[in-house]
Protein backbone atom coordinates (compact mmCIF):
# COMPACT_ATOMS: atom_id res chain seq x y z
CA UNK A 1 64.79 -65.30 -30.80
CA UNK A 2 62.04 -63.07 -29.08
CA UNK A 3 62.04 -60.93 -26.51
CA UNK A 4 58.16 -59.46 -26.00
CA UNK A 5 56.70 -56.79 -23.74
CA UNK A 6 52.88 -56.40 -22.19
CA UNK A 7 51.93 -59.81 -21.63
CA UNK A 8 49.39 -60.14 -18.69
CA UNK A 9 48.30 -63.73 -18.69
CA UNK A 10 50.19 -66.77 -17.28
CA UNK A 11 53.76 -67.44 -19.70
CA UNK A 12 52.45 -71.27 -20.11
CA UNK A 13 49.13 -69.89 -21.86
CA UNK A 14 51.24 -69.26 -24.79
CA UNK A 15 53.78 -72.07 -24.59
CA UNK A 16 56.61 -70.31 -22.42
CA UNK A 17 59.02 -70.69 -20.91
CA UNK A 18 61.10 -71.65 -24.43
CA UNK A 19 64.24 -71.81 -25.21
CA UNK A 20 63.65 -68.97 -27.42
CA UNK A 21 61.78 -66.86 -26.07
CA UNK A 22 61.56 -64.53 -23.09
CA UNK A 23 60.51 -61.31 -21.79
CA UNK A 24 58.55 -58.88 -19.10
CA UNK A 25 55.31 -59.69 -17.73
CA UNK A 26 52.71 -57.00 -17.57
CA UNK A 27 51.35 -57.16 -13.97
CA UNK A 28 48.65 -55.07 -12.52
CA UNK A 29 49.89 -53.19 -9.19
CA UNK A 30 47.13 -54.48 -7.66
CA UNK A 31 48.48 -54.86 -3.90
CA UNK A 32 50.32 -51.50 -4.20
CA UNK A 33 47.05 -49.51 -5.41
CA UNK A 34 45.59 -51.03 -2.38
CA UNK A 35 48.06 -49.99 0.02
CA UNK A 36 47.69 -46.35 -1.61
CA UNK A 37 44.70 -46.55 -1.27
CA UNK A 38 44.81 -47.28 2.61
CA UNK A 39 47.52 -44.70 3.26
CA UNK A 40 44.62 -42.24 2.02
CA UNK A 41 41.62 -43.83 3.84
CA UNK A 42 43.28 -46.06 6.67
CA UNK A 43 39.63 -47.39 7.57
CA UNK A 44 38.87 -49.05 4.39
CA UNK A 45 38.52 -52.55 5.33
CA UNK A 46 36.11 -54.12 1.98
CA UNK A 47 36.50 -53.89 -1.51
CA UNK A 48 34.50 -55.39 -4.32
CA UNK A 49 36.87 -55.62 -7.50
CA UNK A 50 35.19 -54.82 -11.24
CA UNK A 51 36.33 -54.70 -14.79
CA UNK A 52 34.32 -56.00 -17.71
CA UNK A 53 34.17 -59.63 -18.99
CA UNK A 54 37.35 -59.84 -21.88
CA UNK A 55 40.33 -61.77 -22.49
CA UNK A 56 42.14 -58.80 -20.78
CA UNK A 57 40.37 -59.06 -17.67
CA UNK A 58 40.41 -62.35 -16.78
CA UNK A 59 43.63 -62.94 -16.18
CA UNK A 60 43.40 -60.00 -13.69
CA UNK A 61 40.46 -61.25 -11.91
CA UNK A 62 42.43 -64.71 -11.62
CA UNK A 63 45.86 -63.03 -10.62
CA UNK A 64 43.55 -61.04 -7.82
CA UNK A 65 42.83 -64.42 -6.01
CA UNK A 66 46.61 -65.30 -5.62
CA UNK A 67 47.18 -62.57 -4.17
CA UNK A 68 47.21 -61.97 -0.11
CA UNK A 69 45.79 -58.05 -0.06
CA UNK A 70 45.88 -55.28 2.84
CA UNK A 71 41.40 -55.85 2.88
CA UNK A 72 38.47 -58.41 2.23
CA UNK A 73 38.00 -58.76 -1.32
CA UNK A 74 34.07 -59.83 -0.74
CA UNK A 75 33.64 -59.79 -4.36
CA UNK A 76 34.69 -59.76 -8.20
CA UNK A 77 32.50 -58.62 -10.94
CA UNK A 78 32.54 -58.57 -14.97
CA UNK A 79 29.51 -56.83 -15.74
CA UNK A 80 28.78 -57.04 -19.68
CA UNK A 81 26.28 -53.89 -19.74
CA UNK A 82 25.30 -51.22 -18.01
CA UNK A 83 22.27 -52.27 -16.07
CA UNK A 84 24.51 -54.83 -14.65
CA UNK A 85 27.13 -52.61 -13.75
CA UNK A 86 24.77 -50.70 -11.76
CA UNK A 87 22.59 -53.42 -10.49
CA UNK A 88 26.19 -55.10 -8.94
CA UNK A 89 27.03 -51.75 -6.93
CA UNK A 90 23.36 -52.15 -5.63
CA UNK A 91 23.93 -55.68 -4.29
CA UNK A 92 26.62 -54.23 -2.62
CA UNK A 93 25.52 -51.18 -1.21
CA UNK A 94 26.50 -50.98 2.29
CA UNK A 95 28.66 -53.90 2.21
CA UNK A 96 31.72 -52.33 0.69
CA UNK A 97 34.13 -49.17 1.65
CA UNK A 98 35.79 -48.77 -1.97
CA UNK A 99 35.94 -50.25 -5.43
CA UNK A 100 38.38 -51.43 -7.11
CA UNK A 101 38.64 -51.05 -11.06
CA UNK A 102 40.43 -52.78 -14.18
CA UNK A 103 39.55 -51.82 -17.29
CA UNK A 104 35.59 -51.15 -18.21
CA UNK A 105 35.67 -50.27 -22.31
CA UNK A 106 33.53 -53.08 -23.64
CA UNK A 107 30.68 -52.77 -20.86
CA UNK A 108 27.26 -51.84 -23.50
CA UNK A 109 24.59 -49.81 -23.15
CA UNK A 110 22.35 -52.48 -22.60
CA UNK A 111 21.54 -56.17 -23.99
CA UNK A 112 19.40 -54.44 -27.10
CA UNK A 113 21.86 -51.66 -27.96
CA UNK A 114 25.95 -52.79 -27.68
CA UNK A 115 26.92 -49.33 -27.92
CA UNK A 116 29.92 -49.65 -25.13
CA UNK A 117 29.50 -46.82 -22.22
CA UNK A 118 32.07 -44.51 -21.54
CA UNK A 119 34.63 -45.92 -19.09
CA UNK A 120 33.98 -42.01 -17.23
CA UNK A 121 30.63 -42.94 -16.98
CA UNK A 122 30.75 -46.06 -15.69
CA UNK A 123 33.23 -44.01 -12.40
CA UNK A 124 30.86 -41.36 -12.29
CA UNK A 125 28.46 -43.69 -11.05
CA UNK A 126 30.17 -44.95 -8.41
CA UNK A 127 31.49 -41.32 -7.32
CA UNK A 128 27.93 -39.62 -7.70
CA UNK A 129 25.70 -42.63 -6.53
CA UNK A 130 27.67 -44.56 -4.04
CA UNK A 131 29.96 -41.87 -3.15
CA UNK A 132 32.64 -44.52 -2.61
CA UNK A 133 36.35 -44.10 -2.67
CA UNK A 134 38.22 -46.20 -5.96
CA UNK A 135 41.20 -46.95 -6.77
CA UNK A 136 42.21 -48.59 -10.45
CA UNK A 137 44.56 -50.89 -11.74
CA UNK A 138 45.00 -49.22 -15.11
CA UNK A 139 46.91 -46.90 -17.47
CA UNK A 140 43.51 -43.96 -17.32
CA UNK A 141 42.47 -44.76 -14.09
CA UNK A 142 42.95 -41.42 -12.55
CA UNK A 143 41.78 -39.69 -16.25
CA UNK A 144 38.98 -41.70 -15.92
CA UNK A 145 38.17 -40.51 -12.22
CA UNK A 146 39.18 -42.80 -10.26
CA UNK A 147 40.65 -41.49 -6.81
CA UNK A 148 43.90 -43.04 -7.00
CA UNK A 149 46.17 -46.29 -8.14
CA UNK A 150 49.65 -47.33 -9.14
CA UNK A 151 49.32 -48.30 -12.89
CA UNK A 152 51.87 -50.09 -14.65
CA UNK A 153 54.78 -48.16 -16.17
CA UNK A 154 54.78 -48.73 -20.01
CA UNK A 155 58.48 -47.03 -19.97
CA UNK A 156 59.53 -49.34 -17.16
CA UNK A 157 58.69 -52.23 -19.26
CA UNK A 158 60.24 -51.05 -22.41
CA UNK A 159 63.17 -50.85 -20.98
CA UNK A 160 63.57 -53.76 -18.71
CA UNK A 161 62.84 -55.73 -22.41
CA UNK A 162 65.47 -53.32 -23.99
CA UNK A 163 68.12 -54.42 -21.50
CA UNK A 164 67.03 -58.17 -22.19
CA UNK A 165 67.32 -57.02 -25.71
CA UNK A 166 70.33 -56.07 -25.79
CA UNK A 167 71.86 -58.82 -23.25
CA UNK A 168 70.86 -61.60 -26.21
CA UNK A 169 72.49 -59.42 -29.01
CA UNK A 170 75.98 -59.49 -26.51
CA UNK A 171 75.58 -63.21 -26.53
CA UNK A 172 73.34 -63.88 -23.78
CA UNK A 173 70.49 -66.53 -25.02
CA UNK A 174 66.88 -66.14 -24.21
CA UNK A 175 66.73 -69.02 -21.76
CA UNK A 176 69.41 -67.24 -19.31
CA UNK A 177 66.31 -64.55 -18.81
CA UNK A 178 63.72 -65.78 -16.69
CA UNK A 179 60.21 -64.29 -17.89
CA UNK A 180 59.38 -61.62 -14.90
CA UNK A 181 57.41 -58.68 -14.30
CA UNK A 182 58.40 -55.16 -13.31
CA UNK A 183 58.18 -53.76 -10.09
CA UNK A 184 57.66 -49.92 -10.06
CA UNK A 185 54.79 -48.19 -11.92
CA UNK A 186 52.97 -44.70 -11.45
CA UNK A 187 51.00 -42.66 -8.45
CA UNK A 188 48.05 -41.70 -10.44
CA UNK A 189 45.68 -39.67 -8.29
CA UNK A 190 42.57 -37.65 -9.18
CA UNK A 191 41.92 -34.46 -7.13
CA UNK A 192 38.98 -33.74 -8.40
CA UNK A 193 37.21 -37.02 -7.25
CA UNK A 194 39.29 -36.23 -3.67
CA UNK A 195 37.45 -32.89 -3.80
CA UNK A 196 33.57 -34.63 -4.71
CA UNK A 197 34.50 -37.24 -2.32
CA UNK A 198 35.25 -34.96 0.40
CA UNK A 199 38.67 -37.47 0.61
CA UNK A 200 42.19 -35.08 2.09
CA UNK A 201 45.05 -36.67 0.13
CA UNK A 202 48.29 -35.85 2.49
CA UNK A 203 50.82 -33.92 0.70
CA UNK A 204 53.45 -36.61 0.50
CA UNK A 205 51.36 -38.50 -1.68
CA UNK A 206 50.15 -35.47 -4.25
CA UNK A 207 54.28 -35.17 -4.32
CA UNK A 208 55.43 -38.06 -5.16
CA UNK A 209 52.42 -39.01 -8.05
CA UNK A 210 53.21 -39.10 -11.62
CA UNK A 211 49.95 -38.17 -12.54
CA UNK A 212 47.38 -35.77 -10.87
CA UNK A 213 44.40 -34.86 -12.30
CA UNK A 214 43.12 -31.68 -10.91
């Protein structure tokens, strides 16, 4: 019997549900983030959604379309190097109000050199260049500079499999567990990008984030 943790494509990609097997779904936050997002800057209205191109982020670019979100997603990008990265924010320059981010690790320095670029760098661009508000979908997100996000909880998951855990070893079977995700996760928010931004994050907010990078 198995009980797993983390897993953030669709159960049937890997044969489930089974009669042995359950667990917890990792699932970005990605309509909470947005609604953070909002309660900071009300008048965003258009987002363009990036990450890079991996087996991690696809399933997070496909969840994205199932979902019915607080804005107008007017577009979804995978860059694979940098010139791309930067020649996508130009496309939509004037077109969007914020960006939204998954992971960006594996995005190289260009198609002749696949040194990866520095997920901060990649932000910085956006903050520096476009001077638009972010918000990320992702454990570093606010480390990483973006403004703000509600990033999976890695404890919340441990435990909700714990408790499944330790249902099955009280005589519970894996099939009585339906495979689900959790439901909480962490404020992250990045004062320091508020600050560049010119961006007042209300109190309420800085109080009730898990982590603030100042």
């Amino acid at each position: 019997w198995y009980v797993f943790g983390g897993v953030n494509n669709e159960p049937s990609a890997y044969g489930f549900p089974a009669n042995n097997v359950t667990g917890v779904l990792e699932r970005p936050n990605v309509r909470e983030s947005i609604e953070l997002l909002r309660k900071i800057q009300p008048q965003i209205k258009n987002l363009l959604i990036m990450a890079d191109k991996s087996e991690t982020t696809d399933p997070l670019i496909a969840y994205c379309k199932t979902l019915s979100l607080p804005v107008t997603v007017v577009g979804y990008a995978q860059p694979c190097t940098l010139e791309e990265w930067q020649n996508t924010l130009e496309q939509y320059r004037g077109k969007i109000d914020a960006v939204g981010l998954y992971v960006a690790r594996i995005v190289a320095r260009s198609t002749s050199d696949p040194t990866k670029v520095p997920e901060q760098e990649l932000i910085r661009l956006i903050n520096e260049q476009h001077h638009l508000p972010t918000v990320g979908f992702f454990d570093s997100a606010a480390e990483s500079g973006v403004l703000c996000g509600v990033s999976v909880s890695m404890k919340e998951q441990g435990l909700a499999a714990g408790r499944i855990a330790k249902a099955i070893l009280g005589g519970k079977r894996p099939a009585d567990f339906s495979v689900q995700s959790t439901d909480q996760g962490r404020i992250q928010l990045n004062l320091a990008t508020a600050e560049r931004l010119g961006i007042q994050i209300p109190y309420g907010i800085i109080k009730r984030a898990e982590v603030v990078i100042r």
